[in-house]
C-alpha atoms as a PDB file:
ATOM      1  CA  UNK A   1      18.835 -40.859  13.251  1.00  0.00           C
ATOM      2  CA  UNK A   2      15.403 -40.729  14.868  1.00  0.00           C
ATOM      3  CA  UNK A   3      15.566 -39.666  18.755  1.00  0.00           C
ATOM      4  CA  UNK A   4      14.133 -42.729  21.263  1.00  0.00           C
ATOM      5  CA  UNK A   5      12.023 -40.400  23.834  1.00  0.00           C
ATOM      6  CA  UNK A   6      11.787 -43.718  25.922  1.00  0.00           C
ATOM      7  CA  UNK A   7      15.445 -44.363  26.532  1.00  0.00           C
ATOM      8  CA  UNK A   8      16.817 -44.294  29.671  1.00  0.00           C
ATOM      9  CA  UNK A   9      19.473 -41.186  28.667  1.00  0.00           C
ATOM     10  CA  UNK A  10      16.056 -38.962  27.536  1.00  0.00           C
ATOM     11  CA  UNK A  11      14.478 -39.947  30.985  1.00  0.00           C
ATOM     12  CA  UNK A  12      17.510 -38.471  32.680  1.00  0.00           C
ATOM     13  CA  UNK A  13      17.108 -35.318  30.865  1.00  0.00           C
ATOM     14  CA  UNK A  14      13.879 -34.784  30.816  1.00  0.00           C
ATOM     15  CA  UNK A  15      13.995 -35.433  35.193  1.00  0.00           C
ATOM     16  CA  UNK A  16      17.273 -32.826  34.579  1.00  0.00           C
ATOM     17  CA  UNK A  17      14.915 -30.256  32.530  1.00  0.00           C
ATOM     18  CA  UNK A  18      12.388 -30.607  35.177  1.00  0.00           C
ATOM     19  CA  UNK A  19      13.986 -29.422  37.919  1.00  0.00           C
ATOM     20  CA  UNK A  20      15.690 -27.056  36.542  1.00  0.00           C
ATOM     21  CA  UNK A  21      12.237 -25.132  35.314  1.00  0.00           C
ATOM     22  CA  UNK A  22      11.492 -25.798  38.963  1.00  0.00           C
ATOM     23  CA  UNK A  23      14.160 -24.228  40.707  1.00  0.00           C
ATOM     24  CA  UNK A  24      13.796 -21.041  37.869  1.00  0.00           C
ATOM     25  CA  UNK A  25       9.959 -20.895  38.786  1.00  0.00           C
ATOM     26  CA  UNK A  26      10.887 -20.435  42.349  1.00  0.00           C
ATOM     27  CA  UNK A  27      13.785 -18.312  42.072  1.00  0.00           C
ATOM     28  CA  UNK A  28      11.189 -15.740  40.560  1.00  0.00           C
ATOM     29  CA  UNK A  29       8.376 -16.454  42.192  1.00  0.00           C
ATOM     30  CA  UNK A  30       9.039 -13.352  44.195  1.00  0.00           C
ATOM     31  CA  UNK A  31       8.765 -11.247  40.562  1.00  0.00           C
ATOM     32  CA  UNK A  32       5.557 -12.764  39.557  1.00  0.00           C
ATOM     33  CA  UNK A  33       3.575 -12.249  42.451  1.00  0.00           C
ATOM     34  CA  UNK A  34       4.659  -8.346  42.614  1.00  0.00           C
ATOM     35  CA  UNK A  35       3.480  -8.680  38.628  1.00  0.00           C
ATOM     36  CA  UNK A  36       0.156 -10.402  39.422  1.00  0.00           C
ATOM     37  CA  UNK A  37      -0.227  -7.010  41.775  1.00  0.00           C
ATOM     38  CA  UNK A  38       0.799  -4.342  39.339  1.00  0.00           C
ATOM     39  CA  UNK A  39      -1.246  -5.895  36.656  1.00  0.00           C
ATOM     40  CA  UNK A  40      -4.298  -5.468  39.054  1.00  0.00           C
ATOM     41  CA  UNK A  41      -3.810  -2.457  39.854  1.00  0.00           C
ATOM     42  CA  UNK A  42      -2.825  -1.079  35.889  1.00  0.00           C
ATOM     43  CA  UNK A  43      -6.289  -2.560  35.459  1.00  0.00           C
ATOM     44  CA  UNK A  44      -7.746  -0.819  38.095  1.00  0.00           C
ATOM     45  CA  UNK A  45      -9.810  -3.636  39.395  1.00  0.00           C
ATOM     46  CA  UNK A  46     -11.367  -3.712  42.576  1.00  0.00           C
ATOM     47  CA  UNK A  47      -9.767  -6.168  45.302  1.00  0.00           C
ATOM     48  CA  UNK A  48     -13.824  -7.188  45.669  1.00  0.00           C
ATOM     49  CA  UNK A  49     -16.464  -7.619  43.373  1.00  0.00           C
ATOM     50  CA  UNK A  50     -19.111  -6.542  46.073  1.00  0.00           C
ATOM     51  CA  UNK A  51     -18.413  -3.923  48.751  1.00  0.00           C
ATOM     52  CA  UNK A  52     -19.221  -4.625  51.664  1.00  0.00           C
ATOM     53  CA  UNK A  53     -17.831  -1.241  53.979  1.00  0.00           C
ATOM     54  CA  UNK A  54     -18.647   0.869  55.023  1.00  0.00           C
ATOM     55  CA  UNK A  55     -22.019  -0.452  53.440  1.00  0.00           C
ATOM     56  CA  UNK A  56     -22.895  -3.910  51.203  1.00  0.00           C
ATOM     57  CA  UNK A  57     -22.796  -2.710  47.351  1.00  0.00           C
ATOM     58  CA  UNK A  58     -20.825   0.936  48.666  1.00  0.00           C
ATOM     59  CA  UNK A  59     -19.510   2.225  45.508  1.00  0.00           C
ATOM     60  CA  UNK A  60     -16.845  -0.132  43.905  1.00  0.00           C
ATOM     61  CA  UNK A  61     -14.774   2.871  41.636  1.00  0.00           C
ATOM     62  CA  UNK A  62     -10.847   2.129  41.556  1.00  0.00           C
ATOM     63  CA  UNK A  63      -9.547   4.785  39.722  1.00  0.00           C
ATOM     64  CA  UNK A  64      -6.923   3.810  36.975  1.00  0.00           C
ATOM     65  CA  UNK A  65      -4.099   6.316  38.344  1.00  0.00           C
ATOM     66  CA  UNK A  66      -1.438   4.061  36.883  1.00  0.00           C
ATOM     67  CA  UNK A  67      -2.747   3.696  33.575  1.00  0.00           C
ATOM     68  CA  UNK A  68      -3.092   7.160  33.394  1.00  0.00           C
ATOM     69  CA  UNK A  69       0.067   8.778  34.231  1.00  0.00           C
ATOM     70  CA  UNK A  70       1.753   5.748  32.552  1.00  0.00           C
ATOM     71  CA  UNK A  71      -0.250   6.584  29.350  1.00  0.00           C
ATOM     72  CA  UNK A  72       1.917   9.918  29.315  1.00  0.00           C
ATOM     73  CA  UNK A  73       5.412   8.652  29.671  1.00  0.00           C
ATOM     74  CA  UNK A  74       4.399   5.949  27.464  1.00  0.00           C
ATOM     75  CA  UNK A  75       3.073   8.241  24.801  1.00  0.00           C
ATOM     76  CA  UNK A  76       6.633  10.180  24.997  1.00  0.00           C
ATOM     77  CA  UNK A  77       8.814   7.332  25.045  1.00  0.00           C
ATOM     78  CA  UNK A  78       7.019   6.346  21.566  1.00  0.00           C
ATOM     79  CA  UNK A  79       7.246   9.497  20.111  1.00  0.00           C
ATOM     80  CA  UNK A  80      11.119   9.967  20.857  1.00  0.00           C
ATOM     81  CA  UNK A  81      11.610   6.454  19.033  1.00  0.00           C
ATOM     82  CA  UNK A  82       9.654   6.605  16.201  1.00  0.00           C
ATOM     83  CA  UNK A  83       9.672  10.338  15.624  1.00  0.00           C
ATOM     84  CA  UNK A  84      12.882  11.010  13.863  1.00  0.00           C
ATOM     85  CA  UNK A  85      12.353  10.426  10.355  1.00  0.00           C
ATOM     86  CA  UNK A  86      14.152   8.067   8.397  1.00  0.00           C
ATOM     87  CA  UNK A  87      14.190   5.479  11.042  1.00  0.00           C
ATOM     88  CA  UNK A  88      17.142   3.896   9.831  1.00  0.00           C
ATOM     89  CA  UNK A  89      20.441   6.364   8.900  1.00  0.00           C
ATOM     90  CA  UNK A  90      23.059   4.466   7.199  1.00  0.00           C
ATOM     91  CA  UNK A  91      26.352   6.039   6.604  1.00  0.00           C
ATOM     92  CA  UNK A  92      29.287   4.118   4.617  1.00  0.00           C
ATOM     93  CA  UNK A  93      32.478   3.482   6.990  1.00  0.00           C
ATOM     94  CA  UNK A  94      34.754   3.920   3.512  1.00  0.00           C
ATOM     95  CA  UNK A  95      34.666   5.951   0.644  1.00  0.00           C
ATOM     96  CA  UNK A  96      34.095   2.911  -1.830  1.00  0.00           C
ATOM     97  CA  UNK A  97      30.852   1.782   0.117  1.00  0.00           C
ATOM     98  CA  UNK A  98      29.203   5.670  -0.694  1.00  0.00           C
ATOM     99  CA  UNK A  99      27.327   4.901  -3.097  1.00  0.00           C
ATOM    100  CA  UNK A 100      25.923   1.666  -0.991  1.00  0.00           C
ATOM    101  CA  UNK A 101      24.264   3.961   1.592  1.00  0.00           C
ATOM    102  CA  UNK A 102      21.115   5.496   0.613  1.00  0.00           C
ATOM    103  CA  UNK A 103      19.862   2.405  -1.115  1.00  0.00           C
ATOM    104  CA  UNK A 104      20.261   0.120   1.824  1.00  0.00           C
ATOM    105  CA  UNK A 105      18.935   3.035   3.748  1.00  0.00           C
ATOM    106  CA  UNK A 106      15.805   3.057   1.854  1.00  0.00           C
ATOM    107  CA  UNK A 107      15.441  -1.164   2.054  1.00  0.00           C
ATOM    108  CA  UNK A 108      15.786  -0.394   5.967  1.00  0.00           C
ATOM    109  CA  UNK A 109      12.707   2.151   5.472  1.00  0.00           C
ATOM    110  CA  UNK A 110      11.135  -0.275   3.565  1.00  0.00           C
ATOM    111  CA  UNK A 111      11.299  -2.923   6.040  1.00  0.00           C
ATOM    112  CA  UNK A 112      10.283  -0.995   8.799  1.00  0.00           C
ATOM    113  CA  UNK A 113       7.219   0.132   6.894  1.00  0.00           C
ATOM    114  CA  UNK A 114       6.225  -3.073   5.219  1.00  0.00           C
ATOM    115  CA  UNK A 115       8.491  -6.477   7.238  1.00  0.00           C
ATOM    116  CA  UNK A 116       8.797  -5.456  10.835  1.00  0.00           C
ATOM    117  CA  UNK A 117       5.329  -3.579  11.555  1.00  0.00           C
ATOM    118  CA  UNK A 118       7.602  -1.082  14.343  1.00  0.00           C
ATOM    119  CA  UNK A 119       4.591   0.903  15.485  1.00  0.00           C
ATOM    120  CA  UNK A 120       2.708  -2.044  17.050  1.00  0.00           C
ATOM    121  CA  UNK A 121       5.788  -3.831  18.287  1.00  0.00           C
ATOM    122  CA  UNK A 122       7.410  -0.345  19.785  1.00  0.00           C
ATOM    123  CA  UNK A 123       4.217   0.112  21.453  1.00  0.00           C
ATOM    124  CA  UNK A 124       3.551  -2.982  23.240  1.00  0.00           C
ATOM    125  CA  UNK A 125       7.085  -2.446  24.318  1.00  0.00           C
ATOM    126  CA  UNK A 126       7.020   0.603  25.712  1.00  0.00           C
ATOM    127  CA  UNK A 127       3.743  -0.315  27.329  1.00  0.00           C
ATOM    128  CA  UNK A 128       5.002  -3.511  29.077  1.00  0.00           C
ATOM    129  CA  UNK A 129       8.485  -1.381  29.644  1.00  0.00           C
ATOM    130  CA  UNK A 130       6.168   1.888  31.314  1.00  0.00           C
ATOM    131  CA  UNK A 131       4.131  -0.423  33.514  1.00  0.00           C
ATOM    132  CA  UNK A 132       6.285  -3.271  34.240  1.00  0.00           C
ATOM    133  CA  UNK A 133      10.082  -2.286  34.294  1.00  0.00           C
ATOM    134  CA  UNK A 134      10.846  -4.375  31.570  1.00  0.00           C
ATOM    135  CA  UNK A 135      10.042  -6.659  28.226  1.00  0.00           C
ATOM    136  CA  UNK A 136      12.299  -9.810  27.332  1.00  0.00           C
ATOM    137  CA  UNK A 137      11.635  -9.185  23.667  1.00  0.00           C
ATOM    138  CA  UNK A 138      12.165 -12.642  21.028  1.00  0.00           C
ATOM    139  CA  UNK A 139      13.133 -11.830  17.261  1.00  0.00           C
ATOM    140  CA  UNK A 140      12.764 -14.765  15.220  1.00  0.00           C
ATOM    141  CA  UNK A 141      11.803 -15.545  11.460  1.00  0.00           C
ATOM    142  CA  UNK A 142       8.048 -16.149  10.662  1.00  0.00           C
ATOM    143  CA  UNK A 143       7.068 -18.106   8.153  1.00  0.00           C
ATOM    144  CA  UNK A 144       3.439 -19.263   7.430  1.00  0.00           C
ATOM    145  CA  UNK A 145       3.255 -21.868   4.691  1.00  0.00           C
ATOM    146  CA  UNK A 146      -0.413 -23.297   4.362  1.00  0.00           C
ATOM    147  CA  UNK A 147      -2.027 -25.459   1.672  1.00  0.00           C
ATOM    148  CA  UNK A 148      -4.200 -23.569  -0.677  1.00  0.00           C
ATOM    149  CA  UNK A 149      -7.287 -25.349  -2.144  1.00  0.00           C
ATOM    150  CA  UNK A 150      -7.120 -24.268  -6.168  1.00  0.00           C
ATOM    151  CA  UNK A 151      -8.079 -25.307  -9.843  1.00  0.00           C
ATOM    152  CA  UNK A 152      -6.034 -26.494 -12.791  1.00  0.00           C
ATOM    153  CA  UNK A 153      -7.285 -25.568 -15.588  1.00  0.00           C
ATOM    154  CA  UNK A 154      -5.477 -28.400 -17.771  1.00  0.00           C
ATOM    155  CA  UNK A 155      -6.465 -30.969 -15.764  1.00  0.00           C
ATOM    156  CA  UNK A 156     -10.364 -29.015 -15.053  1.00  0.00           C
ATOM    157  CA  UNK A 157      -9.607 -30.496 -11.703  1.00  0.00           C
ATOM    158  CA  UNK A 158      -8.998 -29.299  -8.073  1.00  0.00           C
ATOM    159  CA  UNK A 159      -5.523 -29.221  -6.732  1.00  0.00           C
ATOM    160  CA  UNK A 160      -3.575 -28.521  -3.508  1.00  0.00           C
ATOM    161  CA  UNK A 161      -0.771 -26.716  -3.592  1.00  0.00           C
ATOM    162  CA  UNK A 162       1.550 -24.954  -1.056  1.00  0.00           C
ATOM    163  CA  UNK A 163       1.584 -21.142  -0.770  1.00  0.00           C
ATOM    164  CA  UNK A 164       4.071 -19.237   1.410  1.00  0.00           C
ATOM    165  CA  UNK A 165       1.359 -16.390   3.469  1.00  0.00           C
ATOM    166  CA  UNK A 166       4.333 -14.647   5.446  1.00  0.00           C
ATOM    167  CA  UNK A 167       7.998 -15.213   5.291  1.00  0.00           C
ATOM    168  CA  UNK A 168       9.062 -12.313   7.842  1.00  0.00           C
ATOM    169  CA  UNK A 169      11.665 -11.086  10.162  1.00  0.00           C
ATOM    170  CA  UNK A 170       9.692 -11.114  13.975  1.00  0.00           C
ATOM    171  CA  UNK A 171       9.704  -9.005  16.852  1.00  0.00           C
ATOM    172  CA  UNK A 172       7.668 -10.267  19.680  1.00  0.00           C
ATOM    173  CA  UNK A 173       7.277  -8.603  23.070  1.00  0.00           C
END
């Protein structure tokens, strides 16, 4: 059954969803202005373009302190996850599952190698967890179907026809 977005009961809920985001957007309000700071100042921007004291155009140089001690613990926070080698360790909780082990260990390699790209998404969140406290992280399924532009040779004409690009496990910080 299609959904009426005009009816009177969507109305209600979308004035209910409304306010709702409005009260959450003010109940952190607080959090995002001390974030609009600290990413400043990870930046190392200057509060002014143009400094005007002690003289106009005085030397403008913020240096990136945070970044750079951050850089450090971030750097050993990575290590210490992705250091140990196999990522994944699977051992069988009963004896008849032994023989189970090492090749769904080695699919669990596999996937972290090839499906869930761990070195990028471990390092953007230990960066936002170094510099910000912490990372809501989302893991979802990708999948990327796009039509592909191709030629039948039967037919000697062109075709469209529907190619899966990624079909993926997700993690996004």
């Amino acid at each position: 059954k299609s959904l009426d977005l005009k009816s009177v009961g969507m109305e209600r809920l979308m004035v209910y969803l409304q306010e709702e985001h409005r009260q959450a957007l003010s109940a952190h309000q607080d959090y995002f202005d001390e974030l609009r700071i600290l990413r400043r100042a990870i930046a190392a921007k200057p509060a002014v373009r143009i400094k005007s004291f002690p003289w106009v155009g005085a030397s403008n140089l913020v240096v990136p302190l945070i970044r750079i001690a951050g850089d450090a613990v971030k750097a050993r926070i990575i290590n210490t996850i992705l250091g140990p080698k196999p990522f994944w360790v699977v051992g069988a909780s009963a004896g008849q599952y032994q023989p189970y082990a090492k090749p769904w260990e080695a699919f669990l390699e596999w996937s972290v190698k090839n499906d869930l790209n761990i070195v990028d998404v471990v390092e953007a969140i230990a960066d936002q967890v170094v510099y910000l406290g912490k990372c809501p992280v989302k893991i979802h399924w990708l999948e990327i179907v796009k039509k592909v532009r191709t030629y039948d040779r039967r037919t000697r004409k062109e075709v469209y026809r529907t190619k899966t690009i990624q079909d993926r496990p997700c993690i996004t910080p």
